[in-house]
N, C-alpha and C. Protein backbone atom coordinates (compact mmCIF):
# COMPACT_ATOMS: atom_id res chain seq x y z
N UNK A 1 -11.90 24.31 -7.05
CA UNK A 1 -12.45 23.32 -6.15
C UNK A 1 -12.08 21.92 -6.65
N UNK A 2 -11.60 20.93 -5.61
CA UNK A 2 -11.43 19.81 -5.76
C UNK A 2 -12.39 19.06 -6.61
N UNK A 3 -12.32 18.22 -7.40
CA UNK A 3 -13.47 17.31 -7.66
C UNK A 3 -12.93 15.97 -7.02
N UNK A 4 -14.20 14.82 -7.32
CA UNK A 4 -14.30 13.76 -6.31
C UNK A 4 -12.87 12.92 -6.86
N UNK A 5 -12.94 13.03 -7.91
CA UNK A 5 -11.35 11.87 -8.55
C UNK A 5 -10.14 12.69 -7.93
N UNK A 6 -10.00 13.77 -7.55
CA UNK A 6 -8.48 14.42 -7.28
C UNK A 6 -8.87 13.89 -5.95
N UNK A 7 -9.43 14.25 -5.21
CA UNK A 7 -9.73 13.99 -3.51
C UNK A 7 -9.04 12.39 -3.25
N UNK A 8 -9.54 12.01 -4.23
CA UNK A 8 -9.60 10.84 -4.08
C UNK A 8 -8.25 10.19 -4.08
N UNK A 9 -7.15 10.45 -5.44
CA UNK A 9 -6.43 10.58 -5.49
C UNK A 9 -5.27 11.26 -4.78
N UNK A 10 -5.55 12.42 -4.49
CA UNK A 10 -4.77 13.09 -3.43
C UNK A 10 -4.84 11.96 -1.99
N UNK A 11 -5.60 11.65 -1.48
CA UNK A 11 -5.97 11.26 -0.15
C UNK A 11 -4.97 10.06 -0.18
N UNK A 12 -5.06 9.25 -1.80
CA UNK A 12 -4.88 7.68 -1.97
C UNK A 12 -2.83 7.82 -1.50
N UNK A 13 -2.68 8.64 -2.21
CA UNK A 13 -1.32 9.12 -2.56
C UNK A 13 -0.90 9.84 -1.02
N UNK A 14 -1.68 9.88 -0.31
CA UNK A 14 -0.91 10.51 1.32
C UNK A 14 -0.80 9.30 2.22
N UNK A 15 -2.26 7.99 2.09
CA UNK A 15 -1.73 7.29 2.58
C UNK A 15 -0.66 6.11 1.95
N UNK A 16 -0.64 6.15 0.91
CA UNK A 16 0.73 5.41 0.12
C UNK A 16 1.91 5.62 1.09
N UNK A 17 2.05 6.97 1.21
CA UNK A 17 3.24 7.64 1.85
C UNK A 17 3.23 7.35 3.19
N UNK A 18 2.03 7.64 3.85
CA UNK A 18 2.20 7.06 5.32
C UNK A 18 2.57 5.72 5.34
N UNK A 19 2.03 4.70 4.40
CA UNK A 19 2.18 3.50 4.54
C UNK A 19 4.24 3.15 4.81
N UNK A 20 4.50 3.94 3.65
CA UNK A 20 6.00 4.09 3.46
C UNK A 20 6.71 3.99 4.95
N UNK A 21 6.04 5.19 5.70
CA UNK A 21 7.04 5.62 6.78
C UNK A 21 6.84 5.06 7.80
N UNK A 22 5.88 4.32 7.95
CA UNK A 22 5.56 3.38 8.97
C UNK A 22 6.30 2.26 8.76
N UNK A 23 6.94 1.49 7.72
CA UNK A 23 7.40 0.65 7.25
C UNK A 23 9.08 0.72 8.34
N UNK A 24 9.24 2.36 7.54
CA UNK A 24 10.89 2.70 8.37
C UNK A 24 10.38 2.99 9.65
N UNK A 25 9.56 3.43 10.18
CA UNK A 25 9.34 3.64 12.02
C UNK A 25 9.56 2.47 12.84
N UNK A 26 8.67 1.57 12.11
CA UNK A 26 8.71 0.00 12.67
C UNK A 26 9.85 -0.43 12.55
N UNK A 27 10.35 -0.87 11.65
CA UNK A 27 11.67 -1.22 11.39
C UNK A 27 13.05 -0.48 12.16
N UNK A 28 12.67 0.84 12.63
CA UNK A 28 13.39 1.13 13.57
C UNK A 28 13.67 1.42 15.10
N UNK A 29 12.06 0.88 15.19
CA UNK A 29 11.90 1.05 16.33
C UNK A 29 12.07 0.20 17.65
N UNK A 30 12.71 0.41 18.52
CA UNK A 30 13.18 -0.43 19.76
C UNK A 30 12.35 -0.48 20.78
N UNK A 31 12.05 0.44 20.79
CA UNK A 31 10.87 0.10 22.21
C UNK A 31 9.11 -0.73 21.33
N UNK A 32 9.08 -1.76 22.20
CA UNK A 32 8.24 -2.44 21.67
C UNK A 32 6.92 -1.97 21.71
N UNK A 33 6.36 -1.26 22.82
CA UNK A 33 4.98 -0.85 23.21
C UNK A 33 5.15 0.82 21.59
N UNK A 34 5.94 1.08 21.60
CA UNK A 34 5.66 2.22 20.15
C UNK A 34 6.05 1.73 19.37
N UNK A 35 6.32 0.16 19.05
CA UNK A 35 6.08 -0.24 17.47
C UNK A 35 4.84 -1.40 17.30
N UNK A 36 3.96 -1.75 18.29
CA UNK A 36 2.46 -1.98 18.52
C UNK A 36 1.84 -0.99 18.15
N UNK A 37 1.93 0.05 18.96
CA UNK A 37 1.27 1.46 18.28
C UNK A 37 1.55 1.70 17.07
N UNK A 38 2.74 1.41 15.95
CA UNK A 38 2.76 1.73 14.92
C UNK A 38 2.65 0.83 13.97
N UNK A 39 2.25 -0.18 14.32
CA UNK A 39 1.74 -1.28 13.58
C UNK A 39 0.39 -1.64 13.49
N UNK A 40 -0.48 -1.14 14.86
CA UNK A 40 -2.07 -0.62 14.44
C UNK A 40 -2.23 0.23 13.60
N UNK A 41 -1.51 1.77 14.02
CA UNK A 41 -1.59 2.77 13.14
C UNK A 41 -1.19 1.93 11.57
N UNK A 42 -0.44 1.72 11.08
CA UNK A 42 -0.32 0.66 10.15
C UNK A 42 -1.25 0.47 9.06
N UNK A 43 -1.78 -0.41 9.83
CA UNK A 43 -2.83 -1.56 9.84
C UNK A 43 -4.40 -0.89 9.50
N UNK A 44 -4.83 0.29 10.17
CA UNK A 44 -5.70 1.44 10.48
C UNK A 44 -5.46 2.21 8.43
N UNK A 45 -4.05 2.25 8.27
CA UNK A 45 -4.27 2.82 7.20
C UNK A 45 -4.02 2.35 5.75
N UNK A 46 -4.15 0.61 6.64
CA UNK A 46 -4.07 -0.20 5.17
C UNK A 46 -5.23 -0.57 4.61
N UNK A 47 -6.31 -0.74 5.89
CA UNK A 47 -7.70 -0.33 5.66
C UNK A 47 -7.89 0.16 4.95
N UNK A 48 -7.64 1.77 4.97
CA UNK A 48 -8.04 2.63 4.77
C UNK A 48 -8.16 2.62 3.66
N UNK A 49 -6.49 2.71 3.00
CA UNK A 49 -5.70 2.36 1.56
C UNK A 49 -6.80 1.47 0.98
N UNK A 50 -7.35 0.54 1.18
CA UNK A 50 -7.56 -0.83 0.79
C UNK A 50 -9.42 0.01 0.35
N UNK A 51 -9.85 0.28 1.49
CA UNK A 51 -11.16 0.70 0.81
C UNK A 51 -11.03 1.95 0.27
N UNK A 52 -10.34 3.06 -0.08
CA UNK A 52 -10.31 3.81 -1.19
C UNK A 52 -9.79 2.92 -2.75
N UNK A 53 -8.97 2.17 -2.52
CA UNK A 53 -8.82 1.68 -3.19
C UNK A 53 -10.21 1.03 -4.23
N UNK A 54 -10.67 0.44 -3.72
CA UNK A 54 -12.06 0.12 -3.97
C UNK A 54 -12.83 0.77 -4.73
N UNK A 55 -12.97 1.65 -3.76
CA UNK A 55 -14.11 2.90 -4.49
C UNK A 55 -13.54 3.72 -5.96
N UNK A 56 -11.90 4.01 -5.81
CA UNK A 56 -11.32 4.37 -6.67
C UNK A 56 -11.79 3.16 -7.83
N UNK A 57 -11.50 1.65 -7.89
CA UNK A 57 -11.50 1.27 -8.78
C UNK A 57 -13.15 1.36 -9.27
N UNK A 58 -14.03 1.14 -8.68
CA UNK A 58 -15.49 1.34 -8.71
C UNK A 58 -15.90 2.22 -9.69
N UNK A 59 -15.04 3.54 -8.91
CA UNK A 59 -15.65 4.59 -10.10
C UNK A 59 -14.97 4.58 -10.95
N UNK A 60 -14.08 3.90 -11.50
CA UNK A 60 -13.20 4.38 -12.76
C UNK A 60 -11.98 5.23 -12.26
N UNK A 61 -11.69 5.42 -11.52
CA UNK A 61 -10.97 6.56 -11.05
C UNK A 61 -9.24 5.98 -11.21
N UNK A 62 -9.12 4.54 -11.14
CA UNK A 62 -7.77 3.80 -10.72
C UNK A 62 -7.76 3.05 -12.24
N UNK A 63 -7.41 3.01 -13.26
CA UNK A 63 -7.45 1.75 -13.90
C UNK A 63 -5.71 0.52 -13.58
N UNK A 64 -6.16 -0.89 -13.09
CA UNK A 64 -4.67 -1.23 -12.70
C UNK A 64 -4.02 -2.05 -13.45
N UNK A 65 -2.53 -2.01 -13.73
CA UNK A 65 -1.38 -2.75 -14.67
C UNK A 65 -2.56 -3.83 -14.70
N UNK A 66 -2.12 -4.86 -16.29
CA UNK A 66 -2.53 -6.15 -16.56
C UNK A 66 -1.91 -7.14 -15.88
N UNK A 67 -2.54 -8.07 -15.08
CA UNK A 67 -2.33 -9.36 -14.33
C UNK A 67 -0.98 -9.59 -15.10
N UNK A 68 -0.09 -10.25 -14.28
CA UNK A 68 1.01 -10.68 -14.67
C UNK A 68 0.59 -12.66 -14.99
N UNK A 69 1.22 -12.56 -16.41
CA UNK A 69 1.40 -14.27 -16.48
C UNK A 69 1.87 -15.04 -15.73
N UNK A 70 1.55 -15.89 -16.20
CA UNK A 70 2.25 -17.27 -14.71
C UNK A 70 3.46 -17.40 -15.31
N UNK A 71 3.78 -17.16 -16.51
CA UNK A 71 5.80 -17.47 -16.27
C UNK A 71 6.22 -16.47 -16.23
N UNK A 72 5.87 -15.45 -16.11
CA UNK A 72 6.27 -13.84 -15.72
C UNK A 72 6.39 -14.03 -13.69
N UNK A 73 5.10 -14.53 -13.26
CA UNK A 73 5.42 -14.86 -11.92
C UNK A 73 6.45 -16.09 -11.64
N UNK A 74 6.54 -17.05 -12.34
CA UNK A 74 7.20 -17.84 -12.13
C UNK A 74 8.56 -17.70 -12.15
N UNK A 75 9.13 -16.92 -12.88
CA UNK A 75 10.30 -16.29 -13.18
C UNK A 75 10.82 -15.68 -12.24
N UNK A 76 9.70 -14.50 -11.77
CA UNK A 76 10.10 -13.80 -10.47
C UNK A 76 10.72 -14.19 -9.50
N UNK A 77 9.17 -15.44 -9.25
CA UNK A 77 9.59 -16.11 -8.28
C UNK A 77 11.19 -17.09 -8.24
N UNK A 78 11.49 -17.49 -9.21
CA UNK A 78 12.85 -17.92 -9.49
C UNK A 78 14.10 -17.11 -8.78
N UNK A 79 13.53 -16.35 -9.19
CA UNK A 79 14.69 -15.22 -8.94
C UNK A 79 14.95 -14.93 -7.60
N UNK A 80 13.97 -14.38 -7.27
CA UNK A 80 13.70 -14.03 -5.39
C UNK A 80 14.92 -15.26 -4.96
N UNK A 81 14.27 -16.81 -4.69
CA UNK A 81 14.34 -17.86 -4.72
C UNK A 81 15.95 -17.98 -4.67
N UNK A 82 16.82 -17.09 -5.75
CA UNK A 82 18.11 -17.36 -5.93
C UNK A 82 18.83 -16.39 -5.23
N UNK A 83 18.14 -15.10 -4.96
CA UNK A 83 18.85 -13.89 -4.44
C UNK A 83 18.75 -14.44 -2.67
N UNK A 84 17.96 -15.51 -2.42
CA UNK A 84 17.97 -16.03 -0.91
C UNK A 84 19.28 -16.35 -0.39
């Protein structure tokens, strides 16, 4: 039997993936009225993402990478900046 951290995890990790393929649906999609629809749907499971997320971190369940420094972002951002 599942316990509450795998559920949790399992669930977190399906919508990761949906998030993924919605990314390429939209992006490929031509008819405009089914990439509205797939941009609620989207949106519906970034929610979603967003409050498991939560609860995951709540209970202990997620611990996340250490904040990045500001010249670690700054750098990044450099970069991006040059690859424009």
């Amino acid at each position: 039997m599942f316990q509450d951290k795998e559920m949790v995890s399992d669930y977190l990790a399906g919508l990761n993936a949906s998030l993924t393929g919605y990314a390429h649906m939209i992006s490929e999609s031509n008819n405009s009225e089914l990439r509205q629809t797939l941009i609620q749907m989207r949106n519906q499971d970034e929610s979603r993402q967003r409050t498991l997320y939560s609860y995951a971190l709540q209970k202990g369940y997620y611990k996340p990478a250490a904040p990045a420094s500001d010249q670690v972002i700054q750098q990044l951002k450099s970069q991006l900046m040059q690859g424009q």
